[in-house]
Protein backbone atom coordinates (compact mmCIF):
# COMPACT_ATOMS: atom_id res chain seq x y z
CA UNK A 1 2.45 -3.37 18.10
CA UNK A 2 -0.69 -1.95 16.11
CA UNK A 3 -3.52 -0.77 18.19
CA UNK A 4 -7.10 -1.02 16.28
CA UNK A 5 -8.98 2.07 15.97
CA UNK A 6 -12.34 1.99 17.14
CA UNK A 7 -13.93 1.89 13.59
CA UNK A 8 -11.96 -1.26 13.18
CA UNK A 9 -13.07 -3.05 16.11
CA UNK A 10 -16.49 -2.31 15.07
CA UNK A 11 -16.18 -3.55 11.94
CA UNK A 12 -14.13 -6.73 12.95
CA UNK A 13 -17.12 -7.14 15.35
CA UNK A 14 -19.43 -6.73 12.75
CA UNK A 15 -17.48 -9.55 10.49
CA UNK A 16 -17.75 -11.47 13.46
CA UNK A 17 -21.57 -11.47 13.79
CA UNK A 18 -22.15 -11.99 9.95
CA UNK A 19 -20.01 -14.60 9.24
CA UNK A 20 -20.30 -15.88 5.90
CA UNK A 21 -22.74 -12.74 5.22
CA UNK A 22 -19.96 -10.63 5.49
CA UNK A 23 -19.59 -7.84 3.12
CA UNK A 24 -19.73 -4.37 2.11
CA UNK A 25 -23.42 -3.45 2.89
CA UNK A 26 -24.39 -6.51 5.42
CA UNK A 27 -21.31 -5.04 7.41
CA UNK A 28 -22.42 -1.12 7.54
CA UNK A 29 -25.80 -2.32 8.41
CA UNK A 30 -24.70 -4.30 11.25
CA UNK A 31 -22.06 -1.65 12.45
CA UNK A 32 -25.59 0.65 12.05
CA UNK A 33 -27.23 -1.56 13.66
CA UNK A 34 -25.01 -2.05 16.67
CA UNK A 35 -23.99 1.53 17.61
CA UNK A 36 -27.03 3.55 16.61
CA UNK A 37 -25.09 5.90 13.73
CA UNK A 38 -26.08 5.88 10.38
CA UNK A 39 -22.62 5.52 7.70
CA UNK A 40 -22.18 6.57 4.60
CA UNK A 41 -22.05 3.97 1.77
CA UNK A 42 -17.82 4.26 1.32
CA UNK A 43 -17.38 4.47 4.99
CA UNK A 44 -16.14 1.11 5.81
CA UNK A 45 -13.80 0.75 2.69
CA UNK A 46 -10.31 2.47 4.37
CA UNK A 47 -10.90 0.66 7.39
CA UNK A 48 -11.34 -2.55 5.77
CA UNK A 49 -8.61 -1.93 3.73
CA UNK A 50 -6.42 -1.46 6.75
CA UNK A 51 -7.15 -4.41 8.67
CA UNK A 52 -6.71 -6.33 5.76
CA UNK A 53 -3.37 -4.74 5.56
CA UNK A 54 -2.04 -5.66 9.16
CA UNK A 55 -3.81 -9.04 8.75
CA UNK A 56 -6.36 -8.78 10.97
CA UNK A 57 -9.17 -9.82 8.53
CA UNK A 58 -8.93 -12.67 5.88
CA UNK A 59 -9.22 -11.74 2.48
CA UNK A 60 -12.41 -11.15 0.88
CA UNK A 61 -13.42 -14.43 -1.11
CA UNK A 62 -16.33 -14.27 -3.54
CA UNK A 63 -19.48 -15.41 -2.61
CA UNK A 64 -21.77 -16.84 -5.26
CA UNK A 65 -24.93 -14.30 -6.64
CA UNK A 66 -28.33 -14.91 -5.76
CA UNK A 67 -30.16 -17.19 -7.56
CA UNK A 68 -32.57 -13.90 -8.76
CA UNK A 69 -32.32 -12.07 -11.66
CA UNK A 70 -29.63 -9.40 -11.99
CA UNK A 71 -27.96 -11.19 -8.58
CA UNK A 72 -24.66 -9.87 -8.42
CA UNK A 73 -20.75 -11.98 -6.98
CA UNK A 74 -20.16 -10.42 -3.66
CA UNK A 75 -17.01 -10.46 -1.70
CA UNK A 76 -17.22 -11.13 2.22
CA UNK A 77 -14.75 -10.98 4.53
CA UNK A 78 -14.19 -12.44 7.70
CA UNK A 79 -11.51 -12.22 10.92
CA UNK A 80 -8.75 -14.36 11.17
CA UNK A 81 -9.41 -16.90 13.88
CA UNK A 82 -6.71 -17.51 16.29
């Protein structure tokens, strides 16, 4: 069995909460936002990475760009619902 680390269950709580707003930046701000503790930009990346690994987390789809100038395709993510 694979335990989650705590960084993990923040972000998977963080995924959670955002829904369909779910990626890179919306989920350090909300992990910020929750616990108080300011992350650097890359910090979520490895454990992402690993939860997507063991499954834990969909994979990230694309999500459309902004309908402003120099609006960029996003990826979100989101947890698997059981």
């Amino acid at each position: 069995m694979n335990y989650l680390s705590r960084i993990e269950e923040m972000l998977l709580l963080a995924i959670w909460k955002l829904k369909d707003d779910a990626y890179g930046i919306s989920i350090r701000d909300q992990v910020e936002k929750d616990t108080g503790v300011e992350w650097m930009s890359g910090a979520i990346y490895a454990p992402l990475s690993r939860l997507k690994k063991t499954a834990m987390s969909k994979p990230p789809r694309l999500k459309a760009p902004p309908k402003k100038e120099g609006g960029r395709v996003s990826t979100t993510s989101s947890p698997l619902s059981g």
